[in-house]
N, C-alpha and C. Protein backbone atom coordinates (compact mmCIF):
# COMPACT_ATOMS: atom_id res chain seq x y z
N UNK A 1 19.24 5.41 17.16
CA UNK A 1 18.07 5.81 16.42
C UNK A 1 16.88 4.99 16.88
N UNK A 2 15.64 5.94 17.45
CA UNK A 2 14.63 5.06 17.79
C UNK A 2 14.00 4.25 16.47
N UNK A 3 13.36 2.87 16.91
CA UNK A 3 12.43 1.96 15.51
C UNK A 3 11.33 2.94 15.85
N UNK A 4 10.90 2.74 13.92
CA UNK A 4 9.75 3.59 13.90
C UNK A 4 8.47 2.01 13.85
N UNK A 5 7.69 1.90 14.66
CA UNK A 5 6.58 0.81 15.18
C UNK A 5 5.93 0.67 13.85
N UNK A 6 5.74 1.78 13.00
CA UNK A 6 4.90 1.70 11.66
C UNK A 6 5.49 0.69 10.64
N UNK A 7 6.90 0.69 10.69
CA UNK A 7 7.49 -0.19 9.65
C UNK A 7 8.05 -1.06 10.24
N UNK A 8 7.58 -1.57 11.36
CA UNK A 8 7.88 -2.88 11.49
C UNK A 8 6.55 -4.18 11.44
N UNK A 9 6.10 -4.66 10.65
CA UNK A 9 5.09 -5.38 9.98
C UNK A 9 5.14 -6.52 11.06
N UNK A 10 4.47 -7.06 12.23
CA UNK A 10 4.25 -7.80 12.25
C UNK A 10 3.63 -9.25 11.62
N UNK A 11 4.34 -10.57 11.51
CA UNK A 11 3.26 -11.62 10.79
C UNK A 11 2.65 -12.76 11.57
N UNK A 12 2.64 -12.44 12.76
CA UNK A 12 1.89 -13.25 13.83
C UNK A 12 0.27 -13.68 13.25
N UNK A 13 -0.10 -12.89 12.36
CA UNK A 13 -1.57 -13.32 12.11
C UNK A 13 -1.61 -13.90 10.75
N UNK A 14 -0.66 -13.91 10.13
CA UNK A 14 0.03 -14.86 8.83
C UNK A 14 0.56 -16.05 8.71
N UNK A 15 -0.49 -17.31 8.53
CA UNK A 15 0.06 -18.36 8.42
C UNK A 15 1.41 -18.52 7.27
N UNK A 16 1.51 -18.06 6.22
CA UNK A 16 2.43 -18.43 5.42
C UNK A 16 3.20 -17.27 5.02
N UNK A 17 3.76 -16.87 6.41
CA UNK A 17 4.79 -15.63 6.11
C UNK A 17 5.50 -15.36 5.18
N UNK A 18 6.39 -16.40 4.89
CA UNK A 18 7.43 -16.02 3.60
C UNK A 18 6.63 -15.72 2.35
N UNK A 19 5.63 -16.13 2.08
CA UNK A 19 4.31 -16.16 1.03
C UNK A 19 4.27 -14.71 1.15
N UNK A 20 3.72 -14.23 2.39
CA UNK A 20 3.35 -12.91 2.55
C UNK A 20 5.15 -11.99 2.07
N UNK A 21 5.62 -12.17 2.57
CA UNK A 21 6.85 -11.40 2.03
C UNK A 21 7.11 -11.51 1.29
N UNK A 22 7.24 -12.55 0.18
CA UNK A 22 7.15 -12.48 -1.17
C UNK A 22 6.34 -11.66 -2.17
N UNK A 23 4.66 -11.55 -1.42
CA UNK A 23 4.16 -11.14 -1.83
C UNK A 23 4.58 -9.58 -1.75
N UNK A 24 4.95 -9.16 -0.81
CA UNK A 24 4.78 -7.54 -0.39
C UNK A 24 6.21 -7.20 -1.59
N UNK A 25 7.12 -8.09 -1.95
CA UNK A 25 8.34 -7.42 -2.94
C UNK A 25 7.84 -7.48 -4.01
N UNK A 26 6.80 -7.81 -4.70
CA UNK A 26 6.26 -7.57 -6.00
C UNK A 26 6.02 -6.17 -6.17
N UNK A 27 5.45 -5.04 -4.63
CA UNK A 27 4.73 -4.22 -4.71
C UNK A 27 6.06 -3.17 -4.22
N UNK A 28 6.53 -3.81 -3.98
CA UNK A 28 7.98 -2.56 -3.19
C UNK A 28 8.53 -1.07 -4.29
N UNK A 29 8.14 -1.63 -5.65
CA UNK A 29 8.12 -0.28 -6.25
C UNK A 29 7.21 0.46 -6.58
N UNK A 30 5.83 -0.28 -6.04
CA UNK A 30 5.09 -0.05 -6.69
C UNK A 30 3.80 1.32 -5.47
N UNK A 31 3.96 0.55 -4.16
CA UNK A 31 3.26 1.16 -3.43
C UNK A 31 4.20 2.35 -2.34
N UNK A 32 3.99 3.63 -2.01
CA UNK A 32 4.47 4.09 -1.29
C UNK A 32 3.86 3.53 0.70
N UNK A 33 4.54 3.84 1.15
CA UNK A 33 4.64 3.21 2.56
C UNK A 33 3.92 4.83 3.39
N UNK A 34 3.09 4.81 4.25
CA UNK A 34 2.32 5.73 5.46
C UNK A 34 3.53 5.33 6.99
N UNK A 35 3.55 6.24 7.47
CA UNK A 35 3.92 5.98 8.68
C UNK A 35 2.84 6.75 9.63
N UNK A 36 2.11 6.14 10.30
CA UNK A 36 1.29 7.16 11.01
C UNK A 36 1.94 8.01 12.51
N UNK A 37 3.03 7.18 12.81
CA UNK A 37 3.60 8.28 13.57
C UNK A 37 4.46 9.18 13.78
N UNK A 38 4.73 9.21 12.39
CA UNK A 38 5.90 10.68 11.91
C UNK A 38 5.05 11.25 11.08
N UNK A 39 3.93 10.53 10.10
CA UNK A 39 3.00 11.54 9.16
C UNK A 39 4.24 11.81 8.22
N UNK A 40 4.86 10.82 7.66
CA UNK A 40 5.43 10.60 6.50
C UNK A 40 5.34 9.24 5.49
N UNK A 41 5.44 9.69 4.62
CA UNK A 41 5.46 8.55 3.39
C UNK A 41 6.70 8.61 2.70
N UNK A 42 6.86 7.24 2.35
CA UNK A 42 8.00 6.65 1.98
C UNK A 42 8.05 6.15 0.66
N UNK A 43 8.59 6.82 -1.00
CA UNK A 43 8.48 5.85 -1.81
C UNK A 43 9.63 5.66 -2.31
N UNK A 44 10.73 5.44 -1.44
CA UNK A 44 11.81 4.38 -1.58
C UNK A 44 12.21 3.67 -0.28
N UNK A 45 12.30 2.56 -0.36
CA UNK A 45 12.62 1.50 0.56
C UNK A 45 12.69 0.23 0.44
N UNK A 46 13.04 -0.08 1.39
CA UNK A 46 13.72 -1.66 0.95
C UNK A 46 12.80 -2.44 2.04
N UNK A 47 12.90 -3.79 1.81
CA UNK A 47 11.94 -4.97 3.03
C UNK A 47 12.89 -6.27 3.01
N UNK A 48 13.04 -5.64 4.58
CA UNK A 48 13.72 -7.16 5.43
C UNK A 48 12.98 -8.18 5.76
N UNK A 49 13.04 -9.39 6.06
CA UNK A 49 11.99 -10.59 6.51
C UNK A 49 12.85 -10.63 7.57
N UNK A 50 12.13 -10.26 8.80
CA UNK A 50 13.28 -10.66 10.12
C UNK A 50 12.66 -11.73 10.98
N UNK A 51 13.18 -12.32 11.74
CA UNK A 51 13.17 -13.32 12.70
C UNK A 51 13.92 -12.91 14.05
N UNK A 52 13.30 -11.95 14.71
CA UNK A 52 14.06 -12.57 15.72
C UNK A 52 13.37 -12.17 16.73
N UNK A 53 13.92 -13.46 17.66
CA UNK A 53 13.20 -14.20 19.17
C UNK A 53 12.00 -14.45 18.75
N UNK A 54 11.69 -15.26 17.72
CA UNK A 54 11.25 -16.30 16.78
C UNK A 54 9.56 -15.42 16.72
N UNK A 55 10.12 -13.97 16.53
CA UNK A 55 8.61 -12.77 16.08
C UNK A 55 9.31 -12.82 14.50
N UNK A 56 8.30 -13.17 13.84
CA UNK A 56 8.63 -12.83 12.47
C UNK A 56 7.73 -11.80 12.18
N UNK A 57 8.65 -10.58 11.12
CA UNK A 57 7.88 -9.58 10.85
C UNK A 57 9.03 -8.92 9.68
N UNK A 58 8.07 -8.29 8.87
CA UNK A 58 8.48 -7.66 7.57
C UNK A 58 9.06 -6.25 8.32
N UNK A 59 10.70 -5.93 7.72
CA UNK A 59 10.70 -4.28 8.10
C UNK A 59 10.81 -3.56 7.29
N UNK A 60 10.42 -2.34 7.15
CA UNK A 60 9.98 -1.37 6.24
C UNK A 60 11.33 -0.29 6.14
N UNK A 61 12.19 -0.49 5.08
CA UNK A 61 13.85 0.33 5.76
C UNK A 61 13.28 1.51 4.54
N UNK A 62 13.59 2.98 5.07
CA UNK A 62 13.34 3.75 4.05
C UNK A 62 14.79 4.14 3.76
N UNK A 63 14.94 4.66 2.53
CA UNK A 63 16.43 4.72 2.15
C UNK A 63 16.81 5.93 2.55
N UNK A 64 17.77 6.07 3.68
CA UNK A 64 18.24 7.76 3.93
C UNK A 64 18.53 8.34 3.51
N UNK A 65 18.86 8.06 1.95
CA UNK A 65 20.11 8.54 0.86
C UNK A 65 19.00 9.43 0.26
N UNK A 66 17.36 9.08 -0.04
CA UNK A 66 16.56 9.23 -0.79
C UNK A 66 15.69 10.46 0.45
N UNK A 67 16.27 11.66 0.89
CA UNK A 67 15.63 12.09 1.67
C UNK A 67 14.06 12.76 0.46
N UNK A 68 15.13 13.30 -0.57
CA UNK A 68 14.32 13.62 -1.63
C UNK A 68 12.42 13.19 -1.47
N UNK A 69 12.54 11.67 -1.72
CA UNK A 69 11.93 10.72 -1.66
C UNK A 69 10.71 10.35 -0.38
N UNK A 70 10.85 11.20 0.57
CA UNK A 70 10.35 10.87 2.12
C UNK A 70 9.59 12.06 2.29
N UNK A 71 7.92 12.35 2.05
CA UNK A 71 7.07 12.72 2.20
C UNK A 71 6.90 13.55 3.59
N UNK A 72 6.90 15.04 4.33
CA UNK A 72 6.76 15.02 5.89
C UNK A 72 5.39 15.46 5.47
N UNK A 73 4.68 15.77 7.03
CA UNK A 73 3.71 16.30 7.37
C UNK A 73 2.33 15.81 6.76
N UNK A 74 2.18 14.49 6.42
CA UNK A 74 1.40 13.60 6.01
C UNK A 74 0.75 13.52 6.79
N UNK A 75 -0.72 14.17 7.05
CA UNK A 75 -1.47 14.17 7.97
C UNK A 75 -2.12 13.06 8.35
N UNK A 76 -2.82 12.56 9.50
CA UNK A 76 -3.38 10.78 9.64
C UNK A 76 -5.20 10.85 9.03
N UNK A 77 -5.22 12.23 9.16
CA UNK A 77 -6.65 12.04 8.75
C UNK A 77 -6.71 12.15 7.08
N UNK A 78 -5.48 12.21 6.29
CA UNK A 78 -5.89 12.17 4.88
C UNK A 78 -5.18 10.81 4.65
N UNK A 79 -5.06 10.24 5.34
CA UNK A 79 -4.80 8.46 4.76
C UNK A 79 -6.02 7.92 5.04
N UNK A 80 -7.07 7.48 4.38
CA UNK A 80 -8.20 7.21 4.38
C UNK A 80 -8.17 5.84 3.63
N UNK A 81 -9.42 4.56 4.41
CA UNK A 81 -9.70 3.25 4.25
C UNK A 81 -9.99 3.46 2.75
N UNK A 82 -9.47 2.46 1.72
CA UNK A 82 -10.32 2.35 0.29
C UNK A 82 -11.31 1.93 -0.01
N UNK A 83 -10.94 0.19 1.05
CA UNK A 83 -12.00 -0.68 1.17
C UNK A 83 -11.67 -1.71 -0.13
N UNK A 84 -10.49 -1.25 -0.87
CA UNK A 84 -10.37 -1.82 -2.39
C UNK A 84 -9.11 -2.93 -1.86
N UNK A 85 -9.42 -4.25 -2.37
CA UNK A 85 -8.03 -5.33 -1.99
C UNK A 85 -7.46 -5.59 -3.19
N UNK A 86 -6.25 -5.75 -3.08
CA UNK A 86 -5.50 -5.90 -4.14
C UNK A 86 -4.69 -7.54 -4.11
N UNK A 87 -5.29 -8.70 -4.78
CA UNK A 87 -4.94 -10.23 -4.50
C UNK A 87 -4.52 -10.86 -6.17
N UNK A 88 -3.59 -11.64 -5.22
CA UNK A 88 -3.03 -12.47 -6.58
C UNK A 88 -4.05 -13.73 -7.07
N UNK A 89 -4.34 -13.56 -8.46
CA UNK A 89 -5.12 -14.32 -9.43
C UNK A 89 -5.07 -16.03 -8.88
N UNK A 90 -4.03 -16.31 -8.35
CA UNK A 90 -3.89 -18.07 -8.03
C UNK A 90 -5.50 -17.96 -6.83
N UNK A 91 -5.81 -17.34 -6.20
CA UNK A 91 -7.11 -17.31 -5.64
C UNK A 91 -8.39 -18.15 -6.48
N UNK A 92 -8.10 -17.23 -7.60
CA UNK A 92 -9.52 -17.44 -8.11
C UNK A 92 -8.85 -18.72 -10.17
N UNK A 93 -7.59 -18.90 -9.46
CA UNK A 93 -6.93 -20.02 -10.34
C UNK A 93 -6.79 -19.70 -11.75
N UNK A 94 -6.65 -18.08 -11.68
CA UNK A 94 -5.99 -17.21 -12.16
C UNK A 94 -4.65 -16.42 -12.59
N UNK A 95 -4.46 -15.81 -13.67
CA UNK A 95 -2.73 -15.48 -13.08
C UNK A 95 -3.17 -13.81 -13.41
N UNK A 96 -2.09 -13.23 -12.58
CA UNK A 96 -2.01 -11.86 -12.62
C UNK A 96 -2.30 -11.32 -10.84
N UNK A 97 -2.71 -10.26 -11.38
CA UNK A 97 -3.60 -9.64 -9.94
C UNK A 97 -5.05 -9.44 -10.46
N UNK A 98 -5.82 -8.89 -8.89
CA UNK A 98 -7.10 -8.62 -8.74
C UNK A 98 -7.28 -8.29 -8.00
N UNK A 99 -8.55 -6.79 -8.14
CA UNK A 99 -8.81 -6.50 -7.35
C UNK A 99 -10.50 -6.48 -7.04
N UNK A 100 -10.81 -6.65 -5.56
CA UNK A 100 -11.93 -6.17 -5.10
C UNK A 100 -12.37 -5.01 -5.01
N UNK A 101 -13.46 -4.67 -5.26
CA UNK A 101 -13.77 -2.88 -5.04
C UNK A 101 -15.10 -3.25 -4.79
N UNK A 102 -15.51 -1.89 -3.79
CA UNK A 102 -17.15 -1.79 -3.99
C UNK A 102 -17.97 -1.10 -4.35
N UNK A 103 -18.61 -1.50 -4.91
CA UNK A 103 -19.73 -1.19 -5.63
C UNK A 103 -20.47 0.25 -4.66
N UNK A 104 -21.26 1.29 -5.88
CA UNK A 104 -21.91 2.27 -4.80
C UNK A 104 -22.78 1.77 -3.75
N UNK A 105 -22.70 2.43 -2.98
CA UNK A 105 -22.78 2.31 -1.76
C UNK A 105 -22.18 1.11 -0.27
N UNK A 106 -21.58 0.31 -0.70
CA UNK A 106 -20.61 -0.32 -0.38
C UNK A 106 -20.98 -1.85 0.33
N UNK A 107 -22.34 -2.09 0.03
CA UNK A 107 -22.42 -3.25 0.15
C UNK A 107 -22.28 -4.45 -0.63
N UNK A 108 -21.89 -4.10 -1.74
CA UNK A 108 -21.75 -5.19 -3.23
C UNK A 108 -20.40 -4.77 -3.43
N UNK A 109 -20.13 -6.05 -3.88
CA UNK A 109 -18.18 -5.84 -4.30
C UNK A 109 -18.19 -6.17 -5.18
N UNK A 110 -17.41 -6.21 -6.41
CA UNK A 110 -17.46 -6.52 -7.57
C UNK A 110 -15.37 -7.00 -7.65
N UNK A 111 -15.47 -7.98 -8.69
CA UNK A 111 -13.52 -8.72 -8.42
C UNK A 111 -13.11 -8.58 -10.28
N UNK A 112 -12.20 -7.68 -10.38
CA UNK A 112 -11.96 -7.79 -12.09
C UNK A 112 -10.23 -7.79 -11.70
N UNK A 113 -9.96 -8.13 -13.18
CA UNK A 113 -8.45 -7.75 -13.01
C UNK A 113 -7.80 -6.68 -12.84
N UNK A 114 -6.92 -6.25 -12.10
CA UNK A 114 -5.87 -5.20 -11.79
C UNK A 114 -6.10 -3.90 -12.83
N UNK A 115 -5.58 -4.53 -14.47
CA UNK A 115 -5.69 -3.51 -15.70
C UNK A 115 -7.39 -3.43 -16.07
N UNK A 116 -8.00 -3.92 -15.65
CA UNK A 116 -9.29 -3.95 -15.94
C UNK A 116 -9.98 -2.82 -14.72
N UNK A 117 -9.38 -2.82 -13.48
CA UNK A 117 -10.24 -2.05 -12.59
C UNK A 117 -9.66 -0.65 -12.86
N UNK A 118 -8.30 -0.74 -13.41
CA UNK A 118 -7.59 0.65 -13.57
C UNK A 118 -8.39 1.38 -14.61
N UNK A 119 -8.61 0.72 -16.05
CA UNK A 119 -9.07 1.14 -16.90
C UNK A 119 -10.36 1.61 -16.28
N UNK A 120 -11.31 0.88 -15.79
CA UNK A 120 -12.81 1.28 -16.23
C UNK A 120 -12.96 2.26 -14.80
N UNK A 121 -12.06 2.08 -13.51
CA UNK A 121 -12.73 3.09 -12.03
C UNK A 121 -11.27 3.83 -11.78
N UNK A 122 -10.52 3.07 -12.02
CA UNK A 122 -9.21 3.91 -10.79
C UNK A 122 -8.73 5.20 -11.91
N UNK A 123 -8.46 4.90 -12.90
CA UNK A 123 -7.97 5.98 -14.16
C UNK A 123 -8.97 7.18 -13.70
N UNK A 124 -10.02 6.62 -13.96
CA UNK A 124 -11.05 8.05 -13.48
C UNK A 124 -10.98 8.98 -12.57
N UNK A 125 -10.89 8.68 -11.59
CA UNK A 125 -10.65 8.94 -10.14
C UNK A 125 -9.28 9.59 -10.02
N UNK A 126 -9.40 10.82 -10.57
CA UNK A 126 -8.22 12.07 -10.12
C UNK A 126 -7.53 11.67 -8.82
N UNK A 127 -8.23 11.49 -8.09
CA UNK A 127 -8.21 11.73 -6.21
C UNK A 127 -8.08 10.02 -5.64
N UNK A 128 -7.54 9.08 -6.84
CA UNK A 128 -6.89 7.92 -5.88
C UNK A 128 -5.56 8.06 -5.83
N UNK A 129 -5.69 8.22 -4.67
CA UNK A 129 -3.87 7.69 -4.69
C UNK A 129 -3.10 6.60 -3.61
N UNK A 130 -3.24 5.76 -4.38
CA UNK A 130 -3.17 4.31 -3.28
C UNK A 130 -1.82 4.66 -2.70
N UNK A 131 -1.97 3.92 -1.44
CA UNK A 131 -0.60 3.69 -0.45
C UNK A 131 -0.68 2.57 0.55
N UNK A 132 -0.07 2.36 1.12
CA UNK A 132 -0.16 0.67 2.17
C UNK A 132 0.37 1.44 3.28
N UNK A 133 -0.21 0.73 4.73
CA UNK A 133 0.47 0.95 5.75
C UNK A 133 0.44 -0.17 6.73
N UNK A 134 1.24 0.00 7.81
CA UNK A 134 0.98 -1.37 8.80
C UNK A 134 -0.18 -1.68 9.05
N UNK A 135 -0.56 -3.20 9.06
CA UNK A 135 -1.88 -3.58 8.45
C UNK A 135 -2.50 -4.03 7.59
N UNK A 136 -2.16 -3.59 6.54
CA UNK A 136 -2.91 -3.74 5.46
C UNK A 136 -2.54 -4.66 5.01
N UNK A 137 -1.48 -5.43 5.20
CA UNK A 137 -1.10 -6.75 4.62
C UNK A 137 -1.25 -8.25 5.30
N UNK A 138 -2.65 -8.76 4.94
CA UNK A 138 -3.37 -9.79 5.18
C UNK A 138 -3.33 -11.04 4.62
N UNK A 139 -4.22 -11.85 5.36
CA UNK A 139 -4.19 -13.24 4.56
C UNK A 139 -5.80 -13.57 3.98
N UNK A 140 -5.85 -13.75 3.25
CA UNK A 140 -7.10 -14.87 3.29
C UNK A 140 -7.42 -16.42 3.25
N UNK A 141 -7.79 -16.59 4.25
CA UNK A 141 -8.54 -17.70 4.70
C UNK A 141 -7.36 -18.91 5.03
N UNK A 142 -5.90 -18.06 5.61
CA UNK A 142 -4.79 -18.82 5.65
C UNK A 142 -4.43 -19.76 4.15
N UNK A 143 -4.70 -18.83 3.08
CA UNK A 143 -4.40 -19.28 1.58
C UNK A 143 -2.97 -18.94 0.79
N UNK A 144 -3.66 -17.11 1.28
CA UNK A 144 -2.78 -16.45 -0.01
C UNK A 144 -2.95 -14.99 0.98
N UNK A 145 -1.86 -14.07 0.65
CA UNK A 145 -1.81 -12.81 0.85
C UNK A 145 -2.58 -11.68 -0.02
N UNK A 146 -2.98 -10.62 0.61
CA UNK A 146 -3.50 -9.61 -0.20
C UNK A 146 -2.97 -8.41 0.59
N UNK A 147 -3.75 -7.26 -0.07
CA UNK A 147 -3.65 -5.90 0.41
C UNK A 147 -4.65 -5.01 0.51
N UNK A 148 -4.43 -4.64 1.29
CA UNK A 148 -5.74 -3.80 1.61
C UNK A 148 -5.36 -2.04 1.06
N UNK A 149 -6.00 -1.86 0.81
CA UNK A 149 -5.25 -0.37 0.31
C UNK A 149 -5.94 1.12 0.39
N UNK A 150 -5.49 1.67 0.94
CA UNK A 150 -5.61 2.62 1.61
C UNK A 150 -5.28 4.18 0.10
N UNK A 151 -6.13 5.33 0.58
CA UNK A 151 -5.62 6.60 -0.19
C UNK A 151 -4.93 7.51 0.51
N UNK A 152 -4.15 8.52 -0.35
CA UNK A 152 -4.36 10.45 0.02
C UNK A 152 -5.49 10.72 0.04
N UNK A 153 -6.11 11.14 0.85
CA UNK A 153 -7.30 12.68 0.34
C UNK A 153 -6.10 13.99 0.39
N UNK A 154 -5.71 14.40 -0.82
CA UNK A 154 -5.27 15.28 -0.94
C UNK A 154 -5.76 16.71 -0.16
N UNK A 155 -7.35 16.61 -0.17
CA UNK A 155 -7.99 18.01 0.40
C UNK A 155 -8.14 17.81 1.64
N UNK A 156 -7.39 17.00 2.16
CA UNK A 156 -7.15 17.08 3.70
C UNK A 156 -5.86 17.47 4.41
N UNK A 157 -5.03 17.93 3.45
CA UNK A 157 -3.88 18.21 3.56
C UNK A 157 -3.76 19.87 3.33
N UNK A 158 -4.42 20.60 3.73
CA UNK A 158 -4.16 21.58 3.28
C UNK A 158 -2.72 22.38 4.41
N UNK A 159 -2.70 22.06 5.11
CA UNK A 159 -1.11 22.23 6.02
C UNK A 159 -0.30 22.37 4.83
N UNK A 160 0.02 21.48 3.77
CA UNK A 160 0.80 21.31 2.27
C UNK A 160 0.30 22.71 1.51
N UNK A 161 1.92 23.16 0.77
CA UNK A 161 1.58 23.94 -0.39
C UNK A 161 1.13 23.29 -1.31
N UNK A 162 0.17 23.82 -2.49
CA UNK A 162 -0.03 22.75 -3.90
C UNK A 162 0.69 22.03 -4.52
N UNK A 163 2.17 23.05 -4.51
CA UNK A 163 3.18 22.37 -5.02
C UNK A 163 3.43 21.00 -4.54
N UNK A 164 3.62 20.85 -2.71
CA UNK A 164 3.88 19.58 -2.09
C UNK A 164 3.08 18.21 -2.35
N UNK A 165 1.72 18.87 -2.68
CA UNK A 165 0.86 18.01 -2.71
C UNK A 165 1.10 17.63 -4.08
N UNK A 166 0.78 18.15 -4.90
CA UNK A 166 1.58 17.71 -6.87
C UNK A 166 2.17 17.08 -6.48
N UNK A 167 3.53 17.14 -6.28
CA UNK A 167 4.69 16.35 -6.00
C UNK A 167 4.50 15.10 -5.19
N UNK A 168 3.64 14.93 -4.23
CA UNK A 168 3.13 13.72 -3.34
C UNK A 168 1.93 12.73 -4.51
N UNK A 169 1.57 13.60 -5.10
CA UNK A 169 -0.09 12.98 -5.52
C UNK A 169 1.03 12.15 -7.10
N UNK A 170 2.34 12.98 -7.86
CA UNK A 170 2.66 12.60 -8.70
C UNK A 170 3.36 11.13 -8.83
N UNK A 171 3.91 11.02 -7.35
CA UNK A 171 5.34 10.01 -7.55
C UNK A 171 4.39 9.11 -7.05
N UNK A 172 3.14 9.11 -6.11
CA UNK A 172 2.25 7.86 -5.68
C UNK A 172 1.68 7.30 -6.83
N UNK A 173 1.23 8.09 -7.94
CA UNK A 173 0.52 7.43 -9.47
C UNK A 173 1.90 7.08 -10.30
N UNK A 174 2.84 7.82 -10.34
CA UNK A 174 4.13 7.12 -11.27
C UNK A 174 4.36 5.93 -11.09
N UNK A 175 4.10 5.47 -9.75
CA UNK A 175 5.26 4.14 -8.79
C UNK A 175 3.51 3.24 -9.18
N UNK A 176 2.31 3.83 -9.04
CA UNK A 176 1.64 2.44 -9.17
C UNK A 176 1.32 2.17 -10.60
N UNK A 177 0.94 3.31 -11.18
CA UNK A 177 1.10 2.95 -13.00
C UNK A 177 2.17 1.77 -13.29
N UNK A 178 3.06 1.60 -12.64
CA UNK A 178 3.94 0.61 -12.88
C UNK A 178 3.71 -0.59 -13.21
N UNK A 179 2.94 -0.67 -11.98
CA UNK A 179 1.74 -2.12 -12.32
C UNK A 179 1.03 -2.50 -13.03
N UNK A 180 0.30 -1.33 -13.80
CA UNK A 180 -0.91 -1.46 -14.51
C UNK A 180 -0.08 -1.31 -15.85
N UNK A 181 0.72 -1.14 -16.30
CA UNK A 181 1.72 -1.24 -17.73
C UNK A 181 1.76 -2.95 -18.28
């Protein structure tokens, strides 16, 4: 079976890898996974911390059992930048999460908590539907890990019946509501 390059996470640009992998299993039920070169999404899977020939990198195993579960024909042009980060509260000597978002027009960012950004912008917003892909899992300032987080544009998918897309747009808000509970 060929590796799929998307789920294998490099952490070469991560000073405190295991940090970072720790961080990414908080979110493992929470975020579905992009592959941009099958144009599938993944919201069951598991994450290895591998080592070897001393490349450390997170792997992204989707569960085969869960074909159910495995999104096709996920087009690359409806995974679109958010621009929104998603960081743990010890940053700002805090507990919980937080996120960054920006402000209209996108030069002002504004930082509230997780249930606080859900309530007052993300709840609103029919048409978020967060997902992570290779990449998006960063450091700041060689501190702490975050995420960068990425959407569906659903209306870029029109290749998808409505039905597919329901069914894609449903289990991505079930799995992150999780968080915000």
């Amino acid at each position: 079976m060929e590796t799929n390059v998307d789920l294998c996470w490099d952490l070469k640009h991560i000073i405190h890898q295991q940090k970072a992998y720790n961080y990414m299993q908080q979110f493992r039920d929470v975020f579905c996974v992009y592959s941009e070169s099958v144009c599938q999404v993944y919201s069951n899977y598991r994450l290895f911390y591998s080592d070897q020939d001393g490349e450390k990198e997170i792997q992204v195993l989707p569960d085969e059992q869960a074909w159910h579960e495995t999104f096709d024909a996920v087009r690359v042009e409806a995974v679109r930048p958010s621009n929104i980060m998603l960081f743990p509260g010890e940053l700002l000597g805090k507990e919980g999460f937080f996120m960054r978002m920006p402000v209209k027009g996108g030069k002002k960012w504004v930082i509230m908590p997780l249930h606080e950004a859900f309530d007052r912008v993300l709840s609103k917003k029919d048409s978020f539907l967060p997902l992570i892909k290779k990449g998006d899992l960063r450091e700041f300032k060689a501190r702490s890990p975050y995420l960068h987080l990425h959407w569906l544009d659903l209306e870029r998918m029109s290749n998808l019946s409505a039905f597919q897309r329901l069914d894609i747009a449903d289990t991505i808000l079930s799995r992150f509501h999780e968080i915000v509970r």
